[in-house]
N, C-alpha and C. Protein backbone atom coordinates (compact mmCIF):
# COMPACT_ATOMS: atom_id res chain seq x y z
N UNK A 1 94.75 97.35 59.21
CA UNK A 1 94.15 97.94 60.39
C UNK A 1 94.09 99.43 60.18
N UNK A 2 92.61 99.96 60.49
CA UNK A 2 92.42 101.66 60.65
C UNK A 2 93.78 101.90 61.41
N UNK A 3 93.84 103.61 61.14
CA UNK A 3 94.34 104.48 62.17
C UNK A 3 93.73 104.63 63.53
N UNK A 4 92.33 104.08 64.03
CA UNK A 4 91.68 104.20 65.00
C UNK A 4 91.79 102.70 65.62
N UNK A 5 92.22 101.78 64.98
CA UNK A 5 92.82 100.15 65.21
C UNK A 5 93.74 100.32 65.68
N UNK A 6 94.46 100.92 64.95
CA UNK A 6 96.14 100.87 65.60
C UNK A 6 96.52 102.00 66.56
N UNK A 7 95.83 102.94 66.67
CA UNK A 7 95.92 103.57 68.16
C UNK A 7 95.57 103.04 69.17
N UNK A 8 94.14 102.36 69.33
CA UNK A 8 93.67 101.48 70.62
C UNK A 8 94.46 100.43 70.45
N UNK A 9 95.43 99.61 69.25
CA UNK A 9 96.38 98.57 70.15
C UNK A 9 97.32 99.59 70.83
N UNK A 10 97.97 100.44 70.09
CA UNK A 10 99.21 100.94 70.74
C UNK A 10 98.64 101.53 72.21
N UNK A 11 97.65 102.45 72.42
CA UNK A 11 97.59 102.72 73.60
C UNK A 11 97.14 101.77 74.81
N UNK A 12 96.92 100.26 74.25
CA UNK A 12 96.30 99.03 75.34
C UNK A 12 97.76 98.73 75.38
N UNK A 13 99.36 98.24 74.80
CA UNK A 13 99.82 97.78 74.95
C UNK A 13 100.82 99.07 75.70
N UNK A 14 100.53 100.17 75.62
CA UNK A 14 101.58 101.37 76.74
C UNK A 14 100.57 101.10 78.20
N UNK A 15 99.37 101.31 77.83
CA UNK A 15 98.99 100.83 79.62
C UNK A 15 99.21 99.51 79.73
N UNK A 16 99.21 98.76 79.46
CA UNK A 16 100.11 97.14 79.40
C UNK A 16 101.30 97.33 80.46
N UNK A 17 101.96 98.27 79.55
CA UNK A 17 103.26 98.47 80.20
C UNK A 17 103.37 99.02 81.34
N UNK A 18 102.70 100.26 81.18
CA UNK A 18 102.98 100.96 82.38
C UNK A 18 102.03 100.55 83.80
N UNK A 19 100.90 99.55 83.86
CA UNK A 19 100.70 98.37 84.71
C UNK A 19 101.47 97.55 85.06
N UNK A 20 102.32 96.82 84.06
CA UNK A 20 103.45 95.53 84.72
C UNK A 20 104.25 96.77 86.00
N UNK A 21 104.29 97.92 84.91
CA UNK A 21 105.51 98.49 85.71
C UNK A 21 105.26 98.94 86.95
N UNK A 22 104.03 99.66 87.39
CA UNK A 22 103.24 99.70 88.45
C UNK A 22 103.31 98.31 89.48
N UNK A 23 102.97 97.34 88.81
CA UNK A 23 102.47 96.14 89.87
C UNK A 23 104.05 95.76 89.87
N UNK A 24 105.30 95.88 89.31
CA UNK A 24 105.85 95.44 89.81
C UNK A 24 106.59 96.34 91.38
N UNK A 25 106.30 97.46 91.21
CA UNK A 25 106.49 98.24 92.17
C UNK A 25 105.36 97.63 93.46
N UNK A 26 104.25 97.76 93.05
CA UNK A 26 103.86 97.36 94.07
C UNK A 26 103.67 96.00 94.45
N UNK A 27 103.87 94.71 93.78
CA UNK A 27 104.17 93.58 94.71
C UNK A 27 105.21 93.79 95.44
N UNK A 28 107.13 94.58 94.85
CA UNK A 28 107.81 94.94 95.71
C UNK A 28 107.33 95.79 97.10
N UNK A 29 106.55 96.44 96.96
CA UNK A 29 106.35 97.07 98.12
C UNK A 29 105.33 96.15 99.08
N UNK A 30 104.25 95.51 97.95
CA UNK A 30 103.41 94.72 99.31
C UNK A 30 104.75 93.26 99.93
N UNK A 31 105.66 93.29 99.01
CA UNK A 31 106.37 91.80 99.94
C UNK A 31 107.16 92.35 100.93
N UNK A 32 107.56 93.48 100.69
CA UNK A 32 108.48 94.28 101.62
C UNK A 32 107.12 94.38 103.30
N UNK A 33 106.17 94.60 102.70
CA UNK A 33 105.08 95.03 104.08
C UNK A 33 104.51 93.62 104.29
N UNK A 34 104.99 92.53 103.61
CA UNK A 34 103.98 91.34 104.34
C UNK A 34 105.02 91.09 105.24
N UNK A 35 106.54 90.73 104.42
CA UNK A 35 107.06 89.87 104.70
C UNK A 35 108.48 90.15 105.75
N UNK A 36 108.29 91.49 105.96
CA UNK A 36 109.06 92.41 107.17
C UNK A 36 108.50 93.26 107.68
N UNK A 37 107.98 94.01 107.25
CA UNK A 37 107.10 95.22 107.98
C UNK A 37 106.05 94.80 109.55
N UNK A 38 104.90 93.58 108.24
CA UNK A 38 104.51 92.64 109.31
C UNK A 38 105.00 91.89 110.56
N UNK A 39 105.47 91.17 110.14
CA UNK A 39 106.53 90.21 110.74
C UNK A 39 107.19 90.78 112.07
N UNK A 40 107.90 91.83 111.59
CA UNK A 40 108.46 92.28 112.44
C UNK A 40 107.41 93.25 113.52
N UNK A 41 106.50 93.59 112.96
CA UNK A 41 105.57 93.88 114.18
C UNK A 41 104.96 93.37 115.02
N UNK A 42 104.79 91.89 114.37
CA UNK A 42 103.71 91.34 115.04
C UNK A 42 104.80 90.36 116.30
N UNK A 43 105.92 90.69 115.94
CA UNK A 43 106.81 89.47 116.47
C UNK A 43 107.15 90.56 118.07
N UNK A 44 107.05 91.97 117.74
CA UNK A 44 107.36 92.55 118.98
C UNK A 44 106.20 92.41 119.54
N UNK A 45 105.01 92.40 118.71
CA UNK A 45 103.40 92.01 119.99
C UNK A 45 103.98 90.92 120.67
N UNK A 46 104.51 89.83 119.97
CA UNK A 46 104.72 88.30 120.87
C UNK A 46 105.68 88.60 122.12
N UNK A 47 106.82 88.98 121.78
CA UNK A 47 107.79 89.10 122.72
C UNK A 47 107.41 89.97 123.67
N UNK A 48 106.48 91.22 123.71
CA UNK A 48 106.38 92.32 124.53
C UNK A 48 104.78 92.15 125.25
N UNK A 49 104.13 90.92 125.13
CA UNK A 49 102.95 90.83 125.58
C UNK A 49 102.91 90.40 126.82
N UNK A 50 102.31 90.63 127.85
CA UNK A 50 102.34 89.94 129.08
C UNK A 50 101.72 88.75 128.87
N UNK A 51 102.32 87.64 129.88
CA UNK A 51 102.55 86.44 129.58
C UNK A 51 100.70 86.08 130.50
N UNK A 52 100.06 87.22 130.86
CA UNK A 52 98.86 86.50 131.31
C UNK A 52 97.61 87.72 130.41
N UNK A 53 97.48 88.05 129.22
CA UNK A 53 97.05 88.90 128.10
C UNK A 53 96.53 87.79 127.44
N UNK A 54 95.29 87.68 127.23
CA UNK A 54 94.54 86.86 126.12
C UNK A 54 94.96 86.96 125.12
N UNK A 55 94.97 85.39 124.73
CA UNK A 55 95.61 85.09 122.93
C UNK A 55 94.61 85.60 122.09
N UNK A 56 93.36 86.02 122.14
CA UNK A 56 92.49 86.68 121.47
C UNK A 56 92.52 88.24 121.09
N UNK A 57 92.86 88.70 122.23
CA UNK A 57 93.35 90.23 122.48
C UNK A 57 94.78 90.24 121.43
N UNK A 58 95.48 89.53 121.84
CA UNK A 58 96.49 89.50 120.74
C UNK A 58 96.78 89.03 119.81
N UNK A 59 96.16 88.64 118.81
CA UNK A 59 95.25 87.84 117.75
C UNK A 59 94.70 89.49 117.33
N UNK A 60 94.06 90.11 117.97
CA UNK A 60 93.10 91.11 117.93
C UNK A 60 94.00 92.80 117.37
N UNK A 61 94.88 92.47 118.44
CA UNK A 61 96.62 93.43 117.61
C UNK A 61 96.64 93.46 116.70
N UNK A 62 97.37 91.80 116.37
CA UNK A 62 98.31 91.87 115.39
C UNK A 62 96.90 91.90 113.99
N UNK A 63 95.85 91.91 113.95
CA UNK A 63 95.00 92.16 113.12
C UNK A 63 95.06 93.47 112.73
N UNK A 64 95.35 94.57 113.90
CA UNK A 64 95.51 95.70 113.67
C UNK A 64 96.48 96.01 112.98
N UNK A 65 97.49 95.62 113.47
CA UNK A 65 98.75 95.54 112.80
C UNK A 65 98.75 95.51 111.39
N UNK A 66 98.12 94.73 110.80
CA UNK A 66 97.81 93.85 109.08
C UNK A 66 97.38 95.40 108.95
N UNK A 67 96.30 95.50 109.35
CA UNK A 67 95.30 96.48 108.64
C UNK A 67 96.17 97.89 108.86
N UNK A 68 96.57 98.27 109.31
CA UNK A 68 97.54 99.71 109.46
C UNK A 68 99.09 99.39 109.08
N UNK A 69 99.27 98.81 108.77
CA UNK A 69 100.60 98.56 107.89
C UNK A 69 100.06 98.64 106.13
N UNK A 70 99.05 97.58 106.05
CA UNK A 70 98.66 98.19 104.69
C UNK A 70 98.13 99.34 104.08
N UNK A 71 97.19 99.77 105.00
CA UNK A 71 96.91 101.26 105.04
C UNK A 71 97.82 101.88 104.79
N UNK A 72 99.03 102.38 105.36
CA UNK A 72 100.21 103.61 104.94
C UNK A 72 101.23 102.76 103.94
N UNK A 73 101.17 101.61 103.67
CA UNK A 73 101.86 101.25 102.42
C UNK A 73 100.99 101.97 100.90
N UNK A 74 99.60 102.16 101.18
CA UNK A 74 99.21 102.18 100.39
C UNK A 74 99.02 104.00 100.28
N UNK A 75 98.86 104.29 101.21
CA UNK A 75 99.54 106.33 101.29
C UNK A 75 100.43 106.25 100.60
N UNK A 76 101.54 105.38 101.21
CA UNK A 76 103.11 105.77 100.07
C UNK A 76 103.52 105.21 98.92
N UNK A 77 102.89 104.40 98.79
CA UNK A 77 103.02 103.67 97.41
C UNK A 77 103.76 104.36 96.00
N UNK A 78 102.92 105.60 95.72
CA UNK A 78 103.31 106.64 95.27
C UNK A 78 104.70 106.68 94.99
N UNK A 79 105.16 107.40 96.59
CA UNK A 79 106.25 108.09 97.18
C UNK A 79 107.37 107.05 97.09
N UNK A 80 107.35 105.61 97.51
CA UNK A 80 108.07 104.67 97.46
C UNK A 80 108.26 104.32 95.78
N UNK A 81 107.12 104.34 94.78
CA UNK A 81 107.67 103.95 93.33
C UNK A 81 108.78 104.87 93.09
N UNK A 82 108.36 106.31 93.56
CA UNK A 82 109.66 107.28 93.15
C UNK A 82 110.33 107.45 93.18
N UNK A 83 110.32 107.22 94.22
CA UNK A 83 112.14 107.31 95.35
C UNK A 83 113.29 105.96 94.71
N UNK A 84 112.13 104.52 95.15
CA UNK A 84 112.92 103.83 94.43
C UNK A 84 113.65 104.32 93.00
N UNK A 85 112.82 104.90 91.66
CA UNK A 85 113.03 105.28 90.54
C UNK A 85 114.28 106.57 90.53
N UNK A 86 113.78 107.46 91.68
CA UNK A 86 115.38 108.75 91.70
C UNK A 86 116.23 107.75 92.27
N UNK A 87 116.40 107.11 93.31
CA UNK A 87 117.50 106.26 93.57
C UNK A 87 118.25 105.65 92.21
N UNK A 88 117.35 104.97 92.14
CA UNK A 88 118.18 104.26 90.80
C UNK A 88 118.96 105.58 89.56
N UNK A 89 118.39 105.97 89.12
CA UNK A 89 118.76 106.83 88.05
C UNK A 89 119.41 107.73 88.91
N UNK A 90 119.64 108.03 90.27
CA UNK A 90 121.07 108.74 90.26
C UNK A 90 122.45 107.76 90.80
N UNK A 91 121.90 106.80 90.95
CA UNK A 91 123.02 105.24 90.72
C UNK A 91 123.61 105.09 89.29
N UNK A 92 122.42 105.51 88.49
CA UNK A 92 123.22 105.07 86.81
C UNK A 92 124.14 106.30 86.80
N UNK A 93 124.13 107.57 87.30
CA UNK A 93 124.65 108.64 86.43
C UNK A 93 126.26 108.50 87.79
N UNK A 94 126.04 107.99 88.76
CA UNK A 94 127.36 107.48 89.37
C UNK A 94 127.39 108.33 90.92
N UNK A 95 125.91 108.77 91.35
CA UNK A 95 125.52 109.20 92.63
C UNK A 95 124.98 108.19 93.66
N UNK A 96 125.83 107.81 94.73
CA UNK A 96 125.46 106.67 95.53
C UNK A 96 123.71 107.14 96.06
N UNK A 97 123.41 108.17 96.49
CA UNK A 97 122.47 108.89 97.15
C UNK A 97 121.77 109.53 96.52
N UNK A 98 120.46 110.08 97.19
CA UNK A 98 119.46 111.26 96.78
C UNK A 98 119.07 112.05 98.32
N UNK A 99 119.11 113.44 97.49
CA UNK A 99 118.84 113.85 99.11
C UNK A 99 117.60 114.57 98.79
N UNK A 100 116.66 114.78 99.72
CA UNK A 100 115.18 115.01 100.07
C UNK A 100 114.98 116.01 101.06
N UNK A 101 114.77 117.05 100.69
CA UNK A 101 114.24 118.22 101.69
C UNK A 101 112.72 117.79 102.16
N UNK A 102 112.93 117.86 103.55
CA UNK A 102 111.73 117.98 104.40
C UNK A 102 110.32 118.78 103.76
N UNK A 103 111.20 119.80 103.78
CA UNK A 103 110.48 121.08 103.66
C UNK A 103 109.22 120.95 101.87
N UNK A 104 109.77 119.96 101.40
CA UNK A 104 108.87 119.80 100.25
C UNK A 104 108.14 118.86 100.40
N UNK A 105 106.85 118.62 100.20
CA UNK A 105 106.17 117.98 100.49
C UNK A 105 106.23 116.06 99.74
N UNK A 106 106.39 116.22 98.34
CA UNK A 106 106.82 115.23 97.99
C UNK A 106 107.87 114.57 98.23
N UNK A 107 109.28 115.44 98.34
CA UNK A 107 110.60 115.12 98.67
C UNK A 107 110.13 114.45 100.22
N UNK A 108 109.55 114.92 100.97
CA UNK A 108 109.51 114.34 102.59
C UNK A 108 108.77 113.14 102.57
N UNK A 109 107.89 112.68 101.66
CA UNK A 109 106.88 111.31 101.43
C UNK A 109 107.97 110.78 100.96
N UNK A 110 108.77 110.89 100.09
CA UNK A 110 109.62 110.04 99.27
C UNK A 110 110.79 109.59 100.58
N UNK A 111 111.28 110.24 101.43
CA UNK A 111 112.18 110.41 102.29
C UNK A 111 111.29 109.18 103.29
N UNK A 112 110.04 109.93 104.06
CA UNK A 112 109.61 108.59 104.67
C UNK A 112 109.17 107.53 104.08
N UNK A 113 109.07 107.33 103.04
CA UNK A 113 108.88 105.56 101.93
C UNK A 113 109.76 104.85 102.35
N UNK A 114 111.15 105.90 101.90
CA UNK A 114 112.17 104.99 101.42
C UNK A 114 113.08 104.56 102.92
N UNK A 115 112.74 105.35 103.92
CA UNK A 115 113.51 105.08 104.77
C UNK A 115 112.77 103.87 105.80
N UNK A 116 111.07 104.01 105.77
CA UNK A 116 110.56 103.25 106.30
C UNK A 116 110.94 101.50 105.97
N UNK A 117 110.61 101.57 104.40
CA UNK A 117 110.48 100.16 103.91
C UNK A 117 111.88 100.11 103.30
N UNK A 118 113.05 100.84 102.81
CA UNK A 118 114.17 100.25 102.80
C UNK A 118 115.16 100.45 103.72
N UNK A 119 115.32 101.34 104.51
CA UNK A 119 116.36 101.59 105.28
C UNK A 119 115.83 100.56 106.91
N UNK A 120 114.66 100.28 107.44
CA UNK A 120 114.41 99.85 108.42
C UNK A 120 115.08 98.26 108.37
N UNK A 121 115.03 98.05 106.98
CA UNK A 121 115.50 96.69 106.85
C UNK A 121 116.43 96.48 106.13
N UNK A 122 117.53 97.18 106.55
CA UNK A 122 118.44 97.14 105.67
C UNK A 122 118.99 96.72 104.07
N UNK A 123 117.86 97.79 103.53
CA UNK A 123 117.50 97.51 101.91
C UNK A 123 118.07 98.79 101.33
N UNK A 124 118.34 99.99 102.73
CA UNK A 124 119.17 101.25 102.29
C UNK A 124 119.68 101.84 103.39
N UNK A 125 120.45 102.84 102.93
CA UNK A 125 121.05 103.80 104.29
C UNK A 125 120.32 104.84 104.10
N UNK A 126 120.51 105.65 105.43
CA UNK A 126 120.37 106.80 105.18
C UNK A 126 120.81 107.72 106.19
N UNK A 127 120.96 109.09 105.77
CA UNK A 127 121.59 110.42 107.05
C UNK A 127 121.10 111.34 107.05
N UNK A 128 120.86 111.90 107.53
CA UNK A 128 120.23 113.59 107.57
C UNK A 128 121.52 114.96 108.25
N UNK A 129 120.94 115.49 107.66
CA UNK A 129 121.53 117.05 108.13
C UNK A 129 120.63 118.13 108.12
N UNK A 130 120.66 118.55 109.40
CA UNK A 130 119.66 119.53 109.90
C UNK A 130 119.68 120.88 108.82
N UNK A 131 118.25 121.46 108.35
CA UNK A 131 118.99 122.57 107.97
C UNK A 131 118.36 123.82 108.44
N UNK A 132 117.44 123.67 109.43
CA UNK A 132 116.94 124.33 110.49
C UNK A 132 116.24 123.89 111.22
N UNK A 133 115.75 124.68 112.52
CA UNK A 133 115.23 123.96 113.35
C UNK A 133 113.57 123.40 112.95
N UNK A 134 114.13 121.93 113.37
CA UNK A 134 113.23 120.95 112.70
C UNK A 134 112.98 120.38 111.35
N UNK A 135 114.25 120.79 110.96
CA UNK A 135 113.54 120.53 109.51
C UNK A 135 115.14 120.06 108.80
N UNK A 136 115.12 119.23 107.98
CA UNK A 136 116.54 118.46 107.66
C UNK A 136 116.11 118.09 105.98
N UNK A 137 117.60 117.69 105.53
CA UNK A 137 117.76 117.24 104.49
C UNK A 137 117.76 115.87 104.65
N UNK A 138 117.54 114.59 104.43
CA UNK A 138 117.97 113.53 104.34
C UNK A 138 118.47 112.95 103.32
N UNK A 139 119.57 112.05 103.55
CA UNK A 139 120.49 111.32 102.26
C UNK A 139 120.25 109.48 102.37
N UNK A 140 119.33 109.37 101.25
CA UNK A 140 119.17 107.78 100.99
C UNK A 140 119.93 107.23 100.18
N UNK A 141 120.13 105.75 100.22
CA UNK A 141 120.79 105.59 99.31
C UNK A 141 120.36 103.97 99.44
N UNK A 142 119.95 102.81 98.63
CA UNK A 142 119.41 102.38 98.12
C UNK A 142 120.76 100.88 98.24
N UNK A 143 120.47 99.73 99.08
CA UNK A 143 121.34 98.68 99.14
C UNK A 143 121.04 97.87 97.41
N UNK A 144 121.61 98.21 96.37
CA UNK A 144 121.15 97.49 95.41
C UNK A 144 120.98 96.35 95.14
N UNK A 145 122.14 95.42 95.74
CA UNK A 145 122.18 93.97 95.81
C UNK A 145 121.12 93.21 97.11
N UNK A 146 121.16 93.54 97.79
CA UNK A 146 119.76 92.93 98.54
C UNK A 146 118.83 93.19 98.41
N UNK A 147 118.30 94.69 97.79
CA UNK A 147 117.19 94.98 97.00
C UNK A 147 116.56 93.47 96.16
N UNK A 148 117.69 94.14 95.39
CA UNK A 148 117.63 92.65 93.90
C UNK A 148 117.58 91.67 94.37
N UNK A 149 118.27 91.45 95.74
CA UNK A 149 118.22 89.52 95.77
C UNK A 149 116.32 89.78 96.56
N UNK A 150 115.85 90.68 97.27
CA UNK A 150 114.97 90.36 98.07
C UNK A 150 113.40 90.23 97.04
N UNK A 151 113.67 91.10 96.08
CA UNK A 151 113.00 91.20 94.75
C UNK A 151 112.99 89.59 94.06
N UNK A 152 113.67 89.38 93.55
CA UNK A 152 113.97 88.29 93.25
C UNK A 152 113.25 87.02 93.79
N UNK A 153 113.40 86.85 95.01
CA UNK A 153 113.44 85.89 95.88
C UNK A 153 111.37 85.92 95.98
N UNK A 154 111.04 87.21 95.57
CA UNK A 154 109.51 87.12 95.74
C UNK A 154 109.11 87.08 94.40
N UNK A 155 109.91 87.03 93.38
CA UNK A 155 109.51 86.68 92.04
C UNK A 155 109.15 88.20 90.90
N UNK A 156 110.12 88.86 91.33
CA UNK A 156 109.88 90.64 90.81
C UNK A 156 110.59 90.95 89.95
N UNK A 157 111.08 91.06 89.05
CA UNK A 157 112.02 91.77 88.10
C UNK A 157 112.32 92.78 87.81
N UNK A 158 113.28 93.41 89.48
CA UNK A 158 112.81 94.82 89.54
C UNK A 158 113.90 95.40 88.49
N UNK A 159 114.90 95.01 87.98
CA UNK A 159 116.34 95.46 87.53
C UNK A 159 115.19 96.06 86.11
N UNK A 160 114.35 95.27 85.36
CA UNK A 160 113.95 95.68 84.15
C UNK A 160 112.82 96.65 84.86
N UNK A 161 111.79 96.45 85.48
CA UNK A 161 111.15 97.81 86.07
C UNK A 161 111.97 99.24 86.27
N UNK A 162 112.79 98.70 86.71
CA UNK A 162 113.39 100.24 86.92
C UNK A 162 113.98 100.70 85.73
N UNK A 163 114.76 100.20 84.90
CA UNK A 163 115.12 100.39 83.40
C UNK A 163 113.90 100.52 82.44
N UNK A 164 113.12 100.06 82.85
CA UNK A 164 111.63 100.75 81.95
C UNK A 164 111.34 102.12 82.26
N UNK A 165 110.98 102.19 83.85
CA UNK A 165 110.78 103.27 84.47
C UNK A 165 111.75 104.81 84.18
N UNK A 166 112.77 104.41 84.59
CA UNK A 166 113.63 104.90 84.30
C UNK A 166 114.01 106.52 82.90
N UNK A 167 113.96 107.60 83.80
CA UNK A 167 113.64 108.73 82.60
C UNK A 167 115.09 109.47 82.19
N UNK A 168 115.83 108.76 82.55
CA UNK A 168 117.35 109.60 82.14
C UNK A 168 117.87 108.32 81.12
N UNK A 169 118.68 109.30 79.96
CA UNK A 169 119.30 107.69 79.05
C UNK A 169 120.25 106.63 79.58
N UNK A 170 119.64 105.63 79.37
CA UNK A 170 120.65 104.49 79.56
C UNK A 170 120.79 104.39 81.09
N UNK A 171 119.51 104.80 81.37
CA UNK A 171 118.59 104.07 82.60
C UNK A 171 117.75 103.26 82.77
């Protein structure tokens, strides 16, 4: 094989990679938004609807619902691969947390990802500390074992995604 052979395999089989590694981020994130995000919205339309409100009208919601839940999954998508990825790699180096200034624009996307789709469902913690008015640090920190089992359970292999991903050694 040319030198011009064996560059187009090597560079089809690094975007190879760095696709699995992508989609595995984002099936984690779309199962996290079907299968709680949803759910749990559409379940407060049920419970909070007046009991004489057309089933069409609310049919008509929770459509909304679908469509604006995927919408800002797909804003943060981004922000959520990352966060997940600093979480982890400051787990390997023996930091339960990552903390995220407001005040930076990426750090604050990464902060609302991770707190939306893991902390709402207890997939992480998190705390803040003010560090002026209006504006805070927040501290995430990443439930690893229900992560993994919830990963899992939708068919994800996030433990090797993130060890691919992963930019510090023996991450």
């Amino acid at each position: 094989m040319g030198s011009a052979g064996w560059c187009k395999t090597w560079f089809g089989a690094l975007m190879g990679r760095e696709s699995a590694l992508a989609d595995a981020f984002s099936a984690l994130l779309d199962a996290i938004v079907q299968d709680l995000v949803i759910v749990d919205a559409q379940k407060d339309v049920d419970l909070n609807s007046a009991h004489d409100v057309d089933g069409g009208a609310i049919e008509s919601q929770k459509a909304e619902i679908v469509a604006a839940a995927e919408d800002r999954a797909a804003e943060l998508a981004d922000a959520f691969r990352d966060g997940i990825v600093l979480a982890y790699e400051a787990q390997q180096t023996g930091s339960p947390e990552i903390s995220l200034d407001d005040r930076n624009a990426e750090q604050n996307a990464i902060a609302d990802a991770l707190i939306t789709y893991l902390v709402r469902y207890d997939l992480g913690e998190s705390r803040s500390e003010e560090t002026g008015p209006g504006h805070y640090i927040y501290f995430v920190s990443v439930t690893w074992n229900a992560l993994f089992q919830f990963a899992e359970a939708h068919g994800i292999d996030l433990p090797a995604a993130l060890a691919d991903a992963a930019t510090i050694p023996g991450g």
